[in-house]
Protein backbone atom coordinates (compact mmCIF):
# COMPACT_ATOMS: atom_id res chain seq x y z
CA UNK A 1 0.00 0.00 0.00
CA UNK A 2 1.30 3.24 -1.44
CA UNK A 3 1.30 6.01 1.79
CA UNK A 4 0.77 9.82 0.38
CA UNK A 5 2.04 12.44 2.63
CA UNK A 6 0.34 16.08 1.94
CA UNK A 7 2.29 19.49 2.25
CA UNK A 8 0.91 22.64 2.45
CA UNK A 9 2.11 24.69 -0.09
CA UNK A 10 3.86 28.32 1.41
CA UNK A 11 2.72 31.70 0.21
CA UNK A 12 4.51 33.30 -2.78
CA UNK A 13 4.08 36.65 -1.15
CA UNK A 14 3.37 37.93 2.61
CA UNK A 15 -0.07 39.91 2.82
CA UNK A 16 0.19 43.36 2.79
CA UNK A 17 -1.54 44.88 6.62
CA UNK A 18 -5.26 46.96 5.52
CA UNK A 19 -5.39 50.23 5.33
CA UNK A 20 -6.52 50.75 9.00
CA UNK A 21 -3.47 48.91 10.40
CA UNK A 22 -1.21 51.37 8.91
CA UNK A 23 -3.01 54.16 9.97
CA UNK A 24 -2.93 53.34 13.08
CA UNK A 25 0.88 52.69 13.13
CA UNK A 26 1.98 56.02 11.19
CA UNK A 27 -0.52 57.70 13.79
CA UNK A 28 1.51 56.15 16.41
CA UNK A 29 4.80 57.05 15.00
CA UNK A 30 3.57 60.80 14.76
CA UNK A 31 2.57 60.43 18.08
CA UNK A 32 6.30 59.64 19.08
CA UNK A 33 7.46 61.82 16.95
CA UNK A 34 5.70 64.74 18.24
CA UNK A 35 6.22 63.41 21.88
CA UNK A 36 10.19 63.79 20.98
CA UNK A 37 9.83 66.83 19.28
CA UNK A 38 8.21 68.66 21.91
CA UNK A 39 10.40 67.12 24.82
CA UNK A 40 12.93 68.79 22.32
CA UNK A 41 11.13 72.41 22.53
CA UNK A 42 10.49 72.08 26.30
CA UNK A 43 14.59 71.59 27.06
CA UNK A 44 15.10 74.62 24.09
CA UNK A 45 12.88 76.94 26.56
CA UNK A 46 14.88 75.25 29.82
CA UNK A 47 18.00 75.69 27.66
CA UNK A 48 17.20 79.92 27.65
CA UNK A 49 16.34 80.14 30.96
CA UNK A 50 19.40 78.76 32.16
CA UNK A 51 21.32 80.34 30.14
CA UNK A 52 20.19 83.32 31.56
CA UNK A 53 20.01 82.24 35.24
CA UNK A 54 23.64 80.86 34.42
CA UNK A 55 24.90 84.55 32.81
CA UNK A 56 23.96 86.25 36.22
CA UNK A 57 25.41 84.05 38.47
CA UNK A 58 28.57 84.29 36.68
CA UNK A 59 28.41 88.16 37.19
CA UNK A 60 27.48 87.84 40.75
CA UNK A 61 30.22 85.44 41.21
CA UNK A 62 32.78 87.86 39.36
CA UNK A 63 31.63 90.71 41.22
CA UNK A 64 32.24 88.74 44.46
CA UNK A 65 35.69 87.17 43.56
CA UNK A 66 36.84 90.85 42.89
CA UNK A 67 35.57 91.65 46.43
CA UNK A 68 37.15 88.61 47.89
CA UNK A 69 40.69 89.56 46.22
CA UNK A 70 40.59 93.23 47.43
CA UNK A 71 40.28 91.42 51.26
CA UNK A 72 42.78 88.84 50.50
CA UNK A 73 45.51 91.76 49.72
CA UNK A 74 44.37 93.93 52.85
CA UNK A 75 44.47 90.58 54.74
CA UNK A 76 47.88 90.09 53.33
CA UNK A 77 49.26 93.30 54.06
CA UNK A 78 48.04 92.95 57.61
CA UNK A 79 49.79 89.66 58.08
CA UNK A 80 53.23 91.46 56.21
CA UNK A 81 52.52 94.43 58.94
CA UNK A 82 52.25 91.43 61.98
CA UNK A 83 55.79 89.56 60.64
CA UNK A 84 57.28 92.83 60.83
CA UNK A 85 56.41 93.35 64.19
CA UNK A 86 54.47 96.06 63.34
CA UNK A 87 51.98 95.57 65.88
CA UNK A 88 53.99 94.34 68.92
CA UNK A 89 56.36 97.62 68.22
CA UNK A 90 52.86 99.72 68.64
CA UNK A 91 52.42 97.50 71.88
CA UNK A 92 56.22 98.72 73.17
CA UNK A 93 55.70 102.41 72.77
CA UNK A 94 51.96 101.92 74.94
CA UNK A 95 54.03 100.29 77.82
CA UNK A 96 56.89 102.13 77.63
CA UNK A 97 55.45 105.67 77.36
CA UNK A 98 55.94 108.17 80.37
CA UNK A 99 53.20 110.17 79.79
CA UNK A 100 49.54 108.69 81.28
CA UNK A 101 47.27 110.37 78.51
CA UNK A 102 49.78 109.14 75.99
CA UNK A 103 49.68 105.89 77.77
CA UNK A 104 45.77 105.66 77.69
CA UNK A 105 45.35 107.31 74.12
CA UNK A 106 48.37 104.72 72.56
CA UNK A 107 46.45 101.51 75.00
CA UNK A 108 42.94 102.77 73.25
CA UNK A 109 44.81 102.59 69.68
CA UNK A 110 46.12 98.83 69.53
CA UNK A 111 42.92 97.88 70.83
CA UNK A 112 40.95 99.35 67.98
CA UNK A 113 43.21 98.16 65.96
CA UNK A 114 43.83 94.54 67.45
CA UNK A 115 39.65 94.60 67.37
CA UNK A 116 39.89 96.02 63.63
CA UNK A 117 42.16 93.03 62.54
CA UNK A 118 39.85 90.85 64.09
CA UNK A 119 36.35 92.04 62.48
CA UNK A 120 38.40 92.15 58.47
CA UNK A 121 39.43 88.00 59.30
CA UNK A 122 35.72 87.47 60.21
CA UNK A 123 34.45 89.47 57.16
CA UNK A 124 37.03 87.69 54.74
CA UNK A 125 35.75 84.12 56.30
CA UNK A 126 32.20 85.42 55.20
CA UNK A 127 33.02 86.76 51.87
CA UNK A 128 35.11 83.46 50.84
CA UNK A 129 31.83 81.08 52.18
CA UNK A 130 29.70 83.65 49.74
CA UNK A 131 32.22 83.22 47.04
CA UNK A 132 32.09 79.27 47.43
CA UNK A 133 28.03 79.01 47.93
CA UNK A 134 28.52 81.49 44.20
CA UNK A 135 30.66 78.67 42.56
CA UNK A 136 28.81 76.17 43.74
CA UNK A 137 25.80 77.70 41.88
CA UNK A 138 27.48 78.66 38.79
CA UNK A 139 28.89 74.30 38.60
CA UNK A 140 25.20 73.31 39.13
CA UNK A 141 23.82 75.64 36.34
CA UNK A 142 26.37 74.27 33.88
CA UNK A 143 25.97 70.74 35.16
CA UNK A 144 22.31 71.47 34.56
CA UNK A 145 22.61 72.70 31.05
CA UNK A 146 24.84 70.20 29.85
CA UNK A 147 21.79 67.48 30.47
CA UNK A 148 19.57 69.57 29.07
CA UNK A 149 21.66 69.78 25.75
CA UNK A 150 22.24 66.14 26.02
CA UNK A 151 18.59 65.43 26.57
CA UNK A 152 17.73 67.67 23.24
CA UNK A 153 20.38 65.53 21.04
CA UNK A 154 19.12 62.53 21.69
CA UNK A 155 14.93 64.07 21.67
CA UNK A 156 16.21 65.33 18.03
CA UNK A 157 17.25 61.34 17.42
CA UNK A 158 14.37 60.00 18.53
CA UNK A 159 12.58 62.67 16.33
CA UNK A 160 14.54 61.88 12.98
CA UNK A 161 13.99 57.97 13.73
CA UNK A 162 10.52 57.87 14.38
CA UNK A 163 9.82 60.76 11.18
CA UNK A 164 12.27 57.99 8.89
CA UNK A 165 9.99 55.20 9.84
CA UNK A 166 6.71 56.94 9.34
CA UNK A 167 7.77 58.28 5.95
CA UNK A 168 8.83 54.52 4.95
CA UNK A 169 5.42 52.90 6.08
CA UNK A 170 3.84 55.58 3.30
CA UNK A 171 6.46 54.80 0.95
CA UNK A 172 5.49 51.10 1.22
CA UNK A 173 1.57 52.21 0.47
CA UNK A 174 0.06 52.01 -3.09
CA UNK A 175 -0.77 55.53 -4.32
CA UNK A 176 -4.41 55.77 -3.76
CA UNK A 177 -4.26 54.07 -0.37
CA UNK A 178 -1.73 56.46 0.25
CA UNK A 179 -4.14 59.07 -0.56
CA UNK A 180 -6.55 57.90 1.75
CA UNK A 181 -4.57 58.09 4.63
CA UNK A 182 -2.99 61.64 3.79
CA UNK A 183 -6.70 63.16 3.51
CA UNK A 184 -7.84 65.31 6.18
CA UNK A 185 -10.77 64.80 8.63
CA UNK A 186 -12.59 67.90 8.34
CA UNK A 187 -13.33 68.75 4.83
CA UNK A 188 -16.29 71.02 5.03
CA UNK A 189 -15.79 74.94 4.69
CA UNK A 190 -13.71 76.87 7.16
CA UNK A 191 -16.16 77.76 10.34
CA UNK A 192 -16.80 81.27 10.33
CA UNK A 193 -15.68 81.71 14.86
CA UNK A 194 -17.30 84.30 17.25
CA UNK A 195 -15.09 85.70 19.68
CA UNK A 196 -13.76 88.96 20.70
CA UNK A 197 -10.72 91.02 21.60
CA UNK A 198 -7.21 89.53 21.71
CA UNK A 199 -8.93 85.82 21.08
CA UNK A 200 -10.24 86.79 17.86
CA UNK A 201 -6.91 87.96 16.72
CA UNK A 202 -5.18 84.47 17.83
CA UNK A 203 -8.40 82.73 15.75
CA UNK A 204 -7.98 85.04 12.57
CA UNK A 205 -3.97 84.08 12.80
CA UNK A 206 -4.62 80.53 13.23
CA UNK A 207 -7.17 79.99 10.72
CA UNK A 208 -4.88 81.59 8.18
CA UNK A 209 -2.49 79.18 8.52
CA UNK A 210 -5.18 75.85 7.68
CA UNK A 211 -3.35 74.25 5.29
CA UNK A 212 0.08 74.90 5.80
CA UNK A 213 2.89 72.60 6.48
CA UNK A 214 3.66 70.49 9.66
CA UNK A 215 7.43 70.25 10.29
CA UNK A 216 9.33 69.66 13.54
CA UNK A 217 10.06 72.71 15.91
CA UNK A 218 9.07 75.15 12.82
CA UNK A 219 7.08 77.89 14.63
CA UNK A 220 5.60 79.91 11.39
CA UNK A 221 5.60 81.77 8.43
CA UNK A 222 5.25 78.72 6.25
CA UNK A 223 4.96 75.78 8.42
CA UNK A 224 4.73 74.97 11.89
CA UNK A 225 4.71 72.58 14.92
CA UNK A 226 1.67 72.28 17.24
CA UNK A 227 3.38 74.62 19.61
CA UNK A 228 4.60 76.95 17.11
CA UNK A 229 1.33 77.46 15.75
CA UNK A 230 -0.54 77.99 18.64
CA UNK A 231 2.30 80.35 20.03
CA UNK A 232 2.66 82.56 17.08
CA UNK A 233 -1.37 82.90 16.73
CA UNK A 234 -1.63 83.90 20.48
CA UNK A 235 1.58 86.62 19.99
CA UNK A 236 -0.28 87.83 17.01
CA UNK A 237 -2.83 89.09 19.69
CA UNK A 238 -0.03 89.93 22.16
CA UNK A 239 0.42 87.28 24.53
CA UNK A 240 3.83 85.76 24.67
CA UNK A 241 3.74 82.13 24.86
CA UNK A 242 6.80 79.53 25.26
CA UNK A 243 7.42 77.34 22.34
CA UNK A 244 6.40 73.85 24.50
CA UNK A 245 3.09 71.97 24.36
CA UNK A 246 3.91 71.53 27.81
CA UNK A 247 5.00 75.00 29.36
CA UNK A 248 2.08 76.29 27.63
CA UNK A 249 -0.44 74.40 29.63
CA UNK A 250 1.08 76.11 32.51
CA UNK A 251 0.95 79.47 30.60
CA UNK A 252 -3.24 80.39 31.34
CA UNK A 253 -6.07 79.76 33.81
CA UNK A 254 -7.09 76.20 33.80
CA UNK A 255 -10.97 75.52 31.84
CA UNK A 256 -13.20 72.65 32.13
CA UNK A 257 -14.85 71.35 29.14
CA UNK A 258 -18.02 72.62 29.78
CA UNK A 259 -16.51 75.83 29.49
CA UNK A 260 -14.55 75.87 26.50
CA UNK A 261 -14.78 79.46 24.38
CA UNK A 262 -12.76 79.82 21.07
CA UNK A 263 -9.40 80.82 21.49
CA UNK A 264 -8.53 78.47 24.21
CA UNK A 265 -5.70 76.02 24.50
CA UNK A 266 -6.31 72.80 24.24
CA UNK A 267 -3.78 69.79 25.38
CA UNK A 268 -3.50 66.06 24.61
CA UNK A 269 -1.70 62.92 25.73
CA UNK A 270 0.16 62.27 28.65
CA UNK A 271 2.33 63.57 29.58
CA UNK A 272 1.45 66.36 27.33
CA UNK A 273 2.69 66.27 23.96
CA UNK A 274 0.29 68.13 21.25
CA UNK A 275 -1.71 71.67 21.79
CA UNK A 276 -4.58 73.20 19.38
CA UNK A 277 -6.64 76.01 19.35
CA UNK A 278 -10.32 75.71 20.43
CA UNK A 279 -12.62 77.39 17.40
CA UNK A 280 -16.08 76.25 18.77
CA UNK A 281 -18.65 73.74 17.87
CA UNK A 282 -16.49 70.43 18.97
CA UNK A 283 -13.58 71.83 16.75
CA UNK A 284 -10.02 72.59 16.92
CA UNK A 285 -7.68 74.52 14.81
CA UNK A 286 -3.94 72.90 14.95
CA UNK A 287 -1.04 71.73 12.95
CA UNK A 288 -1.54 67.99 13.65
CA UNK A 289 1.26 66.21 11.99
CA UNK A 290 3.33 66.09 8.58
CA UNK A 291 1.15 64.18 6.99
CA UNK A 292 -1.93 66.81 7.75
CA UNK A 293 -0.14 69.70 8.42
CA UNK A 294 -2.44 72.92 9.82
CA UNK A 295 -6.22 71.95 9.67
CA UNK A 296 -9.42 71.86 11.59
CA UNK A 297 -9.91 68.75 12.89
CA UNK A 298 -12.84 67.67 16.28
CA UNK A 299 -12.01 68.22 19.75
CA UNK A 300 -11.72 64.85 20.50
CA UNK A 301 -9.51 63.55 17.72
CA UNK A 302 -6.70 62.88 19.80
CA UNK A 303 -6.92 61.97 23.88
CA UNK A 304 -7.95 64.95 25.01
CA UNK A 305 -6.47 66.45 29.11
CA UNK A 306 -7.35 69.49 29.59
CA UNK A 307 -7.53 72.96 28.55
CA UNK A 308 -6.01 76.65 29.90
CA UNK A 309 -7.15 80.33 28.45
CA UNK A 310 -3.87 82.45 27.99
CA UNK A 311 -3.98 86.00 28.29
C-alpha cells in the first residue's frame, strides 16, 4: 500500500496589513514623533532660561571674587605688617610711654586696631563662604545645562527615527491608499468663529495658517509645529507664549470642558505632547502632523487632558 504524505504549499508573497493597520501605526509614529519633538522644545525653553540664570550668576560670582581679592591683599598686608612686628612695636611704645594720657590714648589705639584686625578675618571668612556658595551655583547651572543639551540631542534622534519610519510605512503604500490616509478629517468649509478682543486675533492668525505645512520645531511663516502654531497665533494678539506643548499648559487659567470658548488652548496625551486652538462647535484649529499639516480637525480627535485660556 502506497502512503501519500500532503504538504501545504507556502505563500509566494506575505499579505500586505489593511489600510486601517497602517493608519494606526503612522498615527503612532507621529505620536512619538511629536512626543520627541516637543520634549525637544520644552529643554530649548529650559536651555534659555538657564542660560540666563547661568549669565547672572557668573556676574554675581565675578563681582564677588573681585571683592574677595581686594580682602585677600588687605588681609595680606596685615599679616606682612604682623611679621614685621608692626603691631607688637605699637604694643612697646603703649608700655613704655611716660606720659599717662599718651599711655591711655596709645592703649585705646592697639585695641581698635587689634579689634579692627579681628572684624576684616571674620568678614574675609564670610566673603570666601559667599564666594564658594557662588561657585557652587554657577557648577550646578552648567551641570544642569549640559543634560539639558544632552537630553535635546538625543529628543532630536528620537525625532529623525521615528519621522524615517513613518515616511517609509507611506512609501510602502500604493498611491491611492496612500491618498486615503494623507486626507484630512474635516473637509467642510472653514467655520466662520465668534469671539472677541485679543482671542479673535489668535483665531484670525490661526485659521490663516489651515493648510500649511507640519514640520518639527518650525514655529511659522510657512509651516509649523503644534506649539509653534498655537504660540505665534496667540503673539499675534499679544500674549507671549513659550514654544512647549507643555510649558504652555502652565501658561493660562485652567478651563473645564463645559466651558470651552474659542481661542482656548487645548492639550492632549500624557504627559502632554500636542496643543490646538479651540474654534467652537467640537472643533479645533492645529497643525496635527506632517502628513496633515495645519487643519481643523474635532475636539476629541486625539486623547484629550485638559484645557487653559492664555492671556
Amino acid at each position: 500500500m502506497t502512503v501519500g504524505i500532503g504538504l501545504a504549499a507556502s505563500p509566494t508573497a506575505t499579505a500586505k496589513p489593511d489600510l486601517e493597520t497602517v493608519k494606526k501605526q503612522v498615527e503612532k509614529l507621529d505620536q512619538q514623533a511629536e512626543a520627541a519633538s516637543e520634549r525637544y522644545n520644552d529643554a530649548k525653553v529650559k536651555v534659555a532660561e538657564t542660560h540666563t540664570r547661568l549669565s547672572a550668576l557668573n556676574s554675581d560670582l565675578a563681582r564677588q571674587q573681585s571683592l574677595v581679592d581686594g580682602m585677600r591683599k588687605q588681609v595680606a598686608a596685615m599679616v606682612v605688617d604682623q611679621y614685621k612686628g608692626d603691631a607688637l612695636s605699637t604694643t612697646s611704645q603703649v608700655i613704655l610711654s611716660d606720659n599717662p594720657d599718651a599711655f591711655l590714648e596709645n592703649l585705646n589705639t592697639v585695641a581698635a586696631y587689634n579689634s579692627q584686625r579681628g572684624q576684616v578675618m571674620k568678614d574675609f571668612s564670610t566673603e570666601l563662604s559667599r564666594l564658594k556658595l557662588r561657585k557652587s551655583a554657577v557648577k550646578a547651572e552648567a551641570d544642569r545645562l549640559g543634560k539639558l543639551e544632552k537630553r535635546m540631542k538625543a529628543d532630536k534622534a528620537e525625532i529623525d527615527k521615528k519621522a524615517a519610519k513613518a515616511r517609509a510605512v507611506l512609501d510602502d503604500l500604493e498611491a491611492d491608499a496612500r491618498a486615503k490616509l494623507l486626507g484630512g478629517e474635516y473637509t467642510g468649509a472653514l467655520p466662520s468663529v465668534p469671539a472677541n478682543g485679543r482671542a479673535a486675533v489668535a483665531i484670525r492668525y490661526a485659521m490663516a495658517q489651515v493648510g500649511k505645512r507640519y514640520v518639527y520645531g518650525a514655529s511659522g511663516p510657512s509651516s509649523y509645529d503644534c506649539s509653534g502654531l498655537t504660540m505665534r497665533a496667540w503673539g499675534a494678539a499679544g500674549v507671549g507664549l513659550p514654544h512647549s506643548s507643555r510649558a504652555q499648559q502652565g501658561s493660562g487659567m485652567r478651563v473645564a470642558e463645559s466651558d470651552l470658548q474659542p481661542g482656548d488652548l487645548v492639550f492632549y496625551y500624557s504627559p502632554v505632547s500636542h496643543v490646538g486652538m479651540y474654534i467652537g462647535n467640537g472643533l479645533i484649529v492645529n497643525a496635527e502632523n506632517p502628513r496633515s499639516g495645519v487643519r481643523v480637525t474635532s475636539l476629541h480627535a486625539m486623547p484629550y487632558v485638559g484645557a487653559v485660556r492664555p492671556g
